[in-house]
Structures are given as C-alpha cells and as structure tokens.
PDB file of N, CA and C in Angstrom:
ATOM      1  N   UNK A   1     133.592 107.289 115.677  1.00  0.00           N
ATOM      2  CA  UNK A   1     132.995 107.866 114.492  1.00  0.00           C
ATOM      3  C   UNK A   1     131.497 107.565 114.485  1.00  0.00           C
ATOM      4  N   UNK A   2     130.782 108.211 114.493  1.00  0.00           N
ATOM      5  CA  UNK A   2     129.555 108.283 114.265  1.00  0.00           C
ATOM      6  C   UNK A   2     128.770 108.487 113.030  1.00  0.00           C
ATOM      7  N   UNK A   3     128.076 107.403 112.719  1.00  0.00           N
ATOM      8  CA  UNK A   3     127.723 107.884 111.233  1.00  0.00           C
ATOM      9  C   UNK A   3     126.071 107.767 111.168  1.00  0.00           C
ATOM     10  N   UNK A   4     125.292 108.592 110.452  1.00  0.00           N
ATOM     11  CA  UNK A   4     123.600 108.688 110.411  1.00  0.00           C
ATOM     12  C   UNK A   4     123.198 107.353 110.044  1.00  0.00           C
ATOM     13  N   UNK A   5     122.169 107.230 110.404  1.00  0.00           N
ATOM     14  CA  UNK A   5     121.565 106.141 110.056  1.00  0.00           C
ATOM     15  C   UNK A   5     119.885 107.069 108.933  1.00  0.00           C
ATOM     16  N   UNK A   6     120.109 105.906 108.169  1.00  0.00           N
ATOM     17  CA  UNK A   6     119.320 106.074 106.922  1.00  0.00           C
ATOM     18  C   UNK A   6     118.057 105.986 107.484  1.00  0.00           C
ATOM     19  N   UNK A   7     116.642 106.681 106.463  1.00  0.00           N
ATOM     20  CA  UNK A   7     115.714 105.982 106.752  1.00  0.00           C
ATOM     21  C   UNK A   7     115.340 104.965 106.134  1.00  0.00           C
ATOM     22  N   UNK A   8     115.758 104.264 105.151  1.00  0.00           N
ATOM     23  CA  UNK A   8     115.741 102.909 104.168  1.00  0.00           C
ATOM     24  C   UNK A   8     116.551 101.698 105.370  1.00  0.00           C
ATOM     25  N   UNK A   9     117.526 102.154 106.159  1.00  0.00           N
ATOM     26  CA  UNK A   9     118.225 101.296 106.925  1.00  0.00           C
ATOM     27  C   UNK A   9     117.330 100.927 108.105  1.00  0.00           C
ATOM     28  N   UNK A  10     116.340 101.932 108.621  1.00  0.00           N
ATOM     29  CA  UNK A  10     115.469 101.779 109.895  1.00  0.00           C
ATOM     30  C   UNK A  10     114.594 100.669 109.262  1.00  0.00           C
ATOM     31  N   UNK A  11     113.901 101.269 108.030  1.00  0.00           N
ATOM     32  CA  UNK A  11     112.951 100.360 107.568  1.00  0.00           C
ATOM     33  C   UNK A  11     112.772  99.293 107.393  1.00  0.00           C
ATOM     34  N   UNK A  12     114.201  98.845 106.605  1.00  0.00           N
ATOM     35  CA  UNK A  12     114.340  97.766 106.622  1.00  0.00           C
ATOM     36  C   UNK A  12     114.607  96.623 107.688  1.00  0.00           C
ATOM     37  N   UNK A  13     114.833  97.147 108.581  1.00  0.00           N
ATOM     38  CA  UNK A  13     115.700  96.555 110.289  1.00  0.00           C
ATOM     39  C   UNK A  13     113.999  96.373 110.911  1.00  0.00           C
ATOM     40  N   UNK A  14     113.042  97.469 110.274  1.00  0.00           N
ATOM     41  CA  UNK A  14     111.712  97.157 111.498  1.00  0.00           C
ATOM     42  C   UNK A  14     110.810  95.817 110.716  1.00  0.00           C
ATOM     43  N   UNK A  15     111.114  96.077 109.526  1.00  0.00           N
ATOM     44  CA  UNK A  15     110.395  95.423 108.434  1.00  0.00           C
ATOM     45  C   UNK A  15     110.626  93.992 108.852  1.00  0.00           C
ATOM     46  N   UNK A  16     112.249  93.700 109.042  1.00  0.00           N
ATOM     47  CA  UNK A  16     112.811  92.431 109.626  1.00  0.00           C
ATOM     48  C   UNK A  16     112.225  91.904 110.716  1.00  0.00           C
ATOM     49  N   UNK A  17     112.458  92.784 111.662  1.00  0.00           N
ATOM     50  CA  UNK A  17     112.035  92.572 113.099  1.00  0.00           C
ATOM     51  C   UNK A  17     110.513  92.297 113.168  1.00  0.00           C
ATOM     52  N   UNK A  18     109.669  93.182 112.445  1.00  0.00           N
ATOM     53  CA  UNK A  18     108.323  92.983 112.514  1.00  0.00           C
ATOM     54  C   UNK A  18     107.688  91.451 111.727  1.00  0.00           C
ATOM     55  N   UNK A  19     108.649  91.017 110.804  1.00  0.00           N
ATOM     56  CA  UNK A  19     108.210  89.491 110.228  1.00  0.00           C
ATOM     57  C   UNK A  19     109.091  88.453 111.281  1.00  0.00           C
ATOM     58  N   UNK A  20     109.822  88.731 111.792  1.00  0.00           N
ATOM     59  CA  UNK A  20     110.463  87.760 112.684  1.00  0.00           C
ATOM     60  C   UNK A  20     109.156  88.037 113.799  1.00  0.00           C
ATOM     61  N   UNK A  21     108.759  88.662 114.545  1.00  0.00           N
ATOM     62  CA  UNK A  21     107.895  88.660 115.857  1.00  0.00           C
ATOM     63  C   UNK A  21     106.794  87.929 115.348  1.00  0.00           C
ATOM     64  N   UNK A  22     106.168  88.031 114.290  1.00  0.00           N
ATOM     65  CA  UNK A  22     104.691  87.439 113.604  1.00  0.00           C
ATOM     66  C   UNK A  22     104.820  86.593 112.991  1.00  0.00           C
ATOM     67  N   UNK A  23     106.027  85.885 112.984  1.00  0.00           N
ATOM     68  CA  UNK A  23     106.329  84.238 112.497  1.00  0.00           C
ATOM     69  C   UNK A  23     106.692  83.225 113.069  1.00  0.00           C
ATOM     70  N   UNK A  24     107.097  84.131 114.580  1.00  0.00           N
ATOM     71  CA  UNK A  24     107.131  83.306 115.877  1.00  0.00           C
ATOM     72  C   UNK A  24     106.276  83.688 116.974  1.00  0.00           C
ATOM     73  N   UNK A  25     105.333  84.442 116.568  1.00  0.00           N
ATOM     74  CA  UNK A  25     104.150  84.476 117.416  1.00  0.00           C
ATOM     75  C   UNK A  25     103.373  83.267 117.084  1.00  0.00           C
ATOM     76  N   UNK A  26     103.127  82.675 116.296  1.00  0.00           N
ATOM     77  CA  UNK A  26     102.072  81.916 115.855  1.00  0.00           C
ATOM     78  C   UNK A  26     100.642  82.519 114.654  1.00  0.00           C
ATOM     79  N   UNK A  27     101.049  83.494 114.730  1.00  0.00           N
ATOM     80  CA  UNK A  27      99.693  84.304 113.741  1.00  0.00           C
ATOM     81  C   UNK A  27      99.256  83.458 112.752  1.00  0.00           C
ATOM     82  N   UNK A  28      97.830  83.852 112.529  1.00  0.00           N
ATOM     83  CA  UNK A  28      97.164  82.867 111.400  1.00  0.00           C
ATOM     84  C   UNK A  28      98.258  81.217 111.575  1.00  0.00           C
ATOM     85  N   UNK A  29      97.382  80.327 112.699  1.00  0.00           N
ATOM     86  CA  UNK A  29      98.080  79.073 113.194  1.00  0.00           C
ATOM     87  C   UNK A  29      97.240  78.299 111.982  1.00  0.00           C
ATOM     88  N   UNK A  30      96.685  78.310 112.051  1.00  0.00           N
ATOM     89  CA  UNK A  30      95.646  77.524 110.567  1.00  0.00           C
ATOM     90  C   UNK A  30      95.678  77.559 109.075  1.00  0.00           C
ATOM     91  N   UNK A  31      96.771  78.550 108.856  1.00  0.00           N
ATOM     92  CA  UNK A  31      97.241  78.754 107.758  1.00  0.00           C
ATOM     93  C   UNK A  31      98.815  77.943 107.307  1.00  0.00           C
ATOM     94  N   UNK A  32      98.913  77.878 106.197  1.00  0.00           N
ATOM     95  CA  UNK A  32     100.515  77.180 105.743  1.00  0.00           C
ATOM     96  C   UNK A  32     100.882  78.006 104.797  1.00  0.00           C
ATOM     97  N   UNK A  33     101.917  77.346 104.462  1.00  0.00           N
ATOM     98  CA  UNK A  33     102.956  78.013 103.391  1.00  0.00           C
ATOM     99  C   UNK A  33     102.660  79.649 102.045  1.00  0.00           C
ATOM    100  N   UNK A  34     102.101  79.644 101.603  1.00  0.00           N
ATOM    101  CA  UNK A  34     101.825  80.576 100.699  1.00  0.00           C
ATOM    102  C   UNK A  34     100.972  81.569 101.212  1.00  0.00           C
ATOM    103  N   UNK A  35      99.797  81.185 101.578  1.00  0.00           N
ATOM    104  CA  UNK A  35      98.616  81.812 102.325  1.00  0.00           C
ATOM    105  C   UNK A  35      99.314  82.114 103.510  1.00  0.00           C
ATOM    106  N   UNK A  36      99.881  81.794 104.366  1.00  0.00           N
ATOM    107  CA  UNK A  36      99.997  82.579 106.018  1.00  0.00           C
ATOM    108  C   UNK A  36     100.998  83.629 105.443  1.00  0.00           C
ATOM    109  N   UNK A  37     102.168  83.020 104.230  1.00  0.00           N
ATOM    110  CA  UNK A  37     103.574  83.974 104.169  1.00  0.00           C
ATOM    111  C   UNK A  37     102.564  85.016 103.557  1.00  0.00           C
ATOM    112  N   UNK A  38     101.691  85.167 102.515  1.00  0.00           N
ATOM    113  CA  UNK A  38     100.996  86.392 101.878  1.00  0.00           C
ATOM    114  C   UNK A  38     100.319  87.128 102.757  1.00  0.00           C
ATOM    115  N   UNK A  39      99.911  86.367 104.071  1.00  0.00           N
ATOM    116  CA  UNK A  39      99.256  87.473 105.158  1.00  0.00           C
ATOM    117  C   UNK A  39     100.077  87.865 106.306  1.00  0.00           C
ATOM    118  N   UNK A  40     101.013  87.433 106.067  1.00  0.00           N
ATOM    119  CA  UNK A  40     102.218  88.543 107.368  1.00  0.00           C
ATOM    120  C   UNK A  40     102.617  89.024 106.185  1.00  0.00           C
ATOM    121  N   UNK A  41     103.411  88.856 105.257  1.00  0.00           N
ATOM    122  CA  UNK A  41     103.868  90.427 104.252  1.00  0.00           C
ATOM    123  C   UNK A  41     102.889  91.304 103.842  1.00  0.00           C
ATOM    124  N   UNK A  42     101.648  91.139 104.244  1.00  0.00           N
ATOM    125  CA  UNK A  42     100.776  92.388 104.114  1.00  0.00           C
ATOM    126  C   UNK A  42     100.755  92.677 105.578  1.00  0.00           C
ATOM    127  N   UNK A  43     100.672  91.991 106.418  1.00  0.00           N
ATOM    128  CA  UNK A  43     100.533  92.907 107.721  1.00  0.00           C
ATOM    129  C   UNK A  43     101.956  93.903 108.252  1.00  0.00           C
ATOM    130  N   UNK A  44     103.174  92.991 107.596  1.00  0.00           N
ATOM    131  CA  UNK A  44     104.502  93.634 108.050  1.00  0.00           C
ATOM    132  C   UNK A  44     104.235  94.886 106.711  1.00  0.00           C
ATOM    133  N   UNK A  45     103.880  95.121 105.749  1.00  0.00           N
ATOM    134  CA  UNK A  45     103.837  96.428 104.810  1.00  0.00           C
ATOM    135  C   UNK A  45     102.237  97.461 105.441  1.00  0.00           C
ATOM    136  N   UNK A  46     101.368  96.855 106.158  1.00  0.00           N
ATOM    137  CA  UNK A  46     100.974  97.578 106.850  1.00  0.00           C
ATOM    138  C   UNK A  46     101.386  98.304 107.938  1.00  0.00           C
ATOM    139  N   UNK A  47     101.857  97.609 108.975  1.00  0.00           N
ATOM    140  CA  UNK A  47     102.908  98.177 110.476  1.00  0.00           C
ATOM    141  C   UNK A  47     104.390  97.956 110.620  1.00  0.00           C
ATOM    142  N   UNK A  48     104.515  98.199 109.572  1.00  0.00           N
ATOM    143  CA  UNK A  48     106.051  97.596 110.055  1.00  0.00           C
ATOM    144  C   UNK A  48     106.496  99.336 110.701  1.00  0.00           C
ATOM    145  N   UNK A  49     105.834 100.347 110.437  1.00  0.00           N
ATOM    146  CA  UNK A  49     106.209 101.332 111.259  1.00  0.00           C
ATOM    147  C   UNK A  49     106.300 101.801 112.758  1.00  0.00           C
ATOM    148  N   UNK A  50     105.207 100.641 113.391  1.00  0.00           N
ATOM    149  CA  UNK A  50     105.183 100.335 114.758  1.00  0.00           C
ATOM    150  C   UNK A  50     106.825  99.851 115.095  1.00  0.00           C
ATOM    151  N   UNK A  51     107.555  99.575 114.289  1.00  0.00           N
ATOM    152  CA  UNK A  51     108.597  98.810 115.051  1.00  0.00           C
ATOM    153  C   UNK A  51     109.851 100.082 114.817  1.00  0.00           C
ATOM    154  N   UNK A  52     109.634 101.017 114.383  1.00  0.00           N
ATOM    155  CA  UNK A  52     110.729 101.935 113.794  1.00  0.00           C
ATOM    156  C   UNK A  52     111.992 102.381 115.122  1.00  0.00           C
ATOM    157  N   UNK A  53     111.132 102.662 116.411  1.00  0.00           N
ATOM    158  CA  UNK A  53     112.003 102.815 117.475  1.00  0.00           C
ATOM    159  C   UNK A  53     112.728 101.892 118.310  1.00  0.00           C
ATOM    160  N   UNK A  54     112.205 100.810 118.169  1.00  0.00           N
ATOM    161  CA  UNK A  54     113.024  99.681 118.493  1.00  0.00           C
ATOM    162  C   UNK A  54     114.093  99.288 117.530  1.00  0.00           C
ATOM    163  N   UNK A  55     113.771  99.576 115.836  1.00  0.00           N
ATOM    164  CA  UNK A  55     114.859  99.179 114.908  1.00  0.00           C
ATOM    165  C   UNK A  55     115.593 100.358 114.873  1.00  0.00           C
ATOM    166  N   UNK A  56     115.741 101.149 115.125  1.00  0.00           N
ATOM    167  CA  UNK A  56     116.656 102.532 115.318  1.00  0.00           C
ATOM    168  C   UNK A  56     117.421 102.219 116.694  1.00  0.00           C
ATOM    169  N   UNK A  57     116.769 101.941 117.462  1.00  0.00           N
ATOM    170  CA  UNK A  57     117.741 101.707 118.765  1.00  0.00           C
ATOM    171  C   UNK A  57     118.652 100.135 118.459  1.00  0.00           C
ATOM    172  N   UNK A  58     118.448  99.185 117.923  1.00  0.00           N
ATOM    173  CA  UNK A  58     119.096  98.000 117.492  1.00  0.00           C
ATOM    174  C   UNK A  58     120.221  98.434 116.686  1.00  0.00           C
ATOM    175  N   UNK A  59     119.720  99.482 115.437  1.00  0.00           N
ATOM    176  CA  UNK A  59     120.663  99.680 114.471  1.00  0.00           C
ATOM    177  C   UNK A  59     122.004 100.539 115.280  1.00  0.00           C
ATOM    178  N   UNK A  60     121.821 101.273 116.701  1.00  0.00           N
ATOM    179  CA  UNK A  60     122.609 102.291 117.321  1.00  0.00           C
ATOM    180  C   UNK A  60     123.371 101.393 117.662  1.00  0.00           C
ATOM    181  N   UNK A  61     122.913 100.446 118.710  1.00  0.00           N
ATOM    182  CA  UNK A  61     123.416  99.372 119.258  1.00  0.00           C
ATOM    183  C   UNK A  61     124.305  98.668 118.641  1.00  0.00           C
ATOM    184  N   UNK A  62     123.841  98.073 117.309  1.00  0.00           N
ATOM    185  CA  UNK A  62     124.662  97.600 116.606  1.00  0.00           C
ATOM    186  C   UNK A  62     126.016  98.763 116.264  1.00  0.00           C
ATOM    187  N   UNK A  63     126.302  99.594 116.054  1.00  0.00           N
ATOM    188  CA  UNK A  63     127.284 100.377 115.445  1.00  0.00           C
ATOM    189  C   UNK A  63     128.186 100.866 116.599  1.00  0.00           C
ATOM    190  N   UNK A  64     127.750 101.028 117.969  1.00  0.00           N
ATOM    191  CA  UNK A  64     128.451 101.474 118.560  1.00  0.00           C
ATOM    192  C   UNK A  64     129.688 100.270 119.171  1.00  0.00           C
ATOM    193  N   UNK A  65     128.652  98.793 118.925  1.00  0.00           N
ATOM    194  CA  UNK A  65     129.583  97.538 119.224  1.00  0.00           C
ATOM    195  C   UNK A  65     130.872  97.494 118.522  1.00  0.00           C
ATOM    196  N   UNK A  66     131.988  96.977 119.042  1.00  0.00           N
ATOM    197  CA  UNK A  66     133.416  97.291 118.176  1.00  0.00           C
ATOM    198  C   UNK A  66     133.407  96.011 117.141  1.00  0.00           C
TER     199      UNK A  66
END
C-alpha cells in the first residue's frame, strides 16, 4: 500500500534533520544555551528547505520498511 506523503510531513522530517546536522556540526562553538538554540532555529526556519529531498527520500524509506 502506498500512501502520499504530505508536504507538512517533508517539512517537518527536513526541519528535524536540518537542526540535528547544525547541532552536531558545531555551529556558533562560542555560543551556549539560549543564544546558539535562538540561532540554529532561525537558520533551520531559514533553510530547512535545502534538506526537503533528502527528508522525502528518508520519509519513503521509512514506509516502505515492514
């Protein structure tokens, strides 16, 4: 059975993926708690669209697994 995938479901999957890569990259290393988290949730609501084809292919991946 095959079922569509949303675009609220991509978004959210790149949105994920894109704060997981930039929280284990090291970004803003000089920053802590409040201040670094307020500047990756503006950079992940800036690009988190860069990640849309990789979170579409994850979300496939995921569904076709039994």
């Amino acid at each position: 059975m095959v079922t569509a995938l949303h675009d609220k479901e991509i978004e959210a999957k790149a949105r994920s993926m894109l704060r997981e890569t930039i929280e284990r990259s090291g970004w803003y290393p000089a920053l802590h708690g409040p201040k670094r988290k307020q500047l990756i949730e503006r950079d992940v609501e800036q690009h988190w669209h860069l990640m849309t084809t990789d979170a579409r292919k994850c979300l496939e991946q995921c569904r076709k697994s039994p």
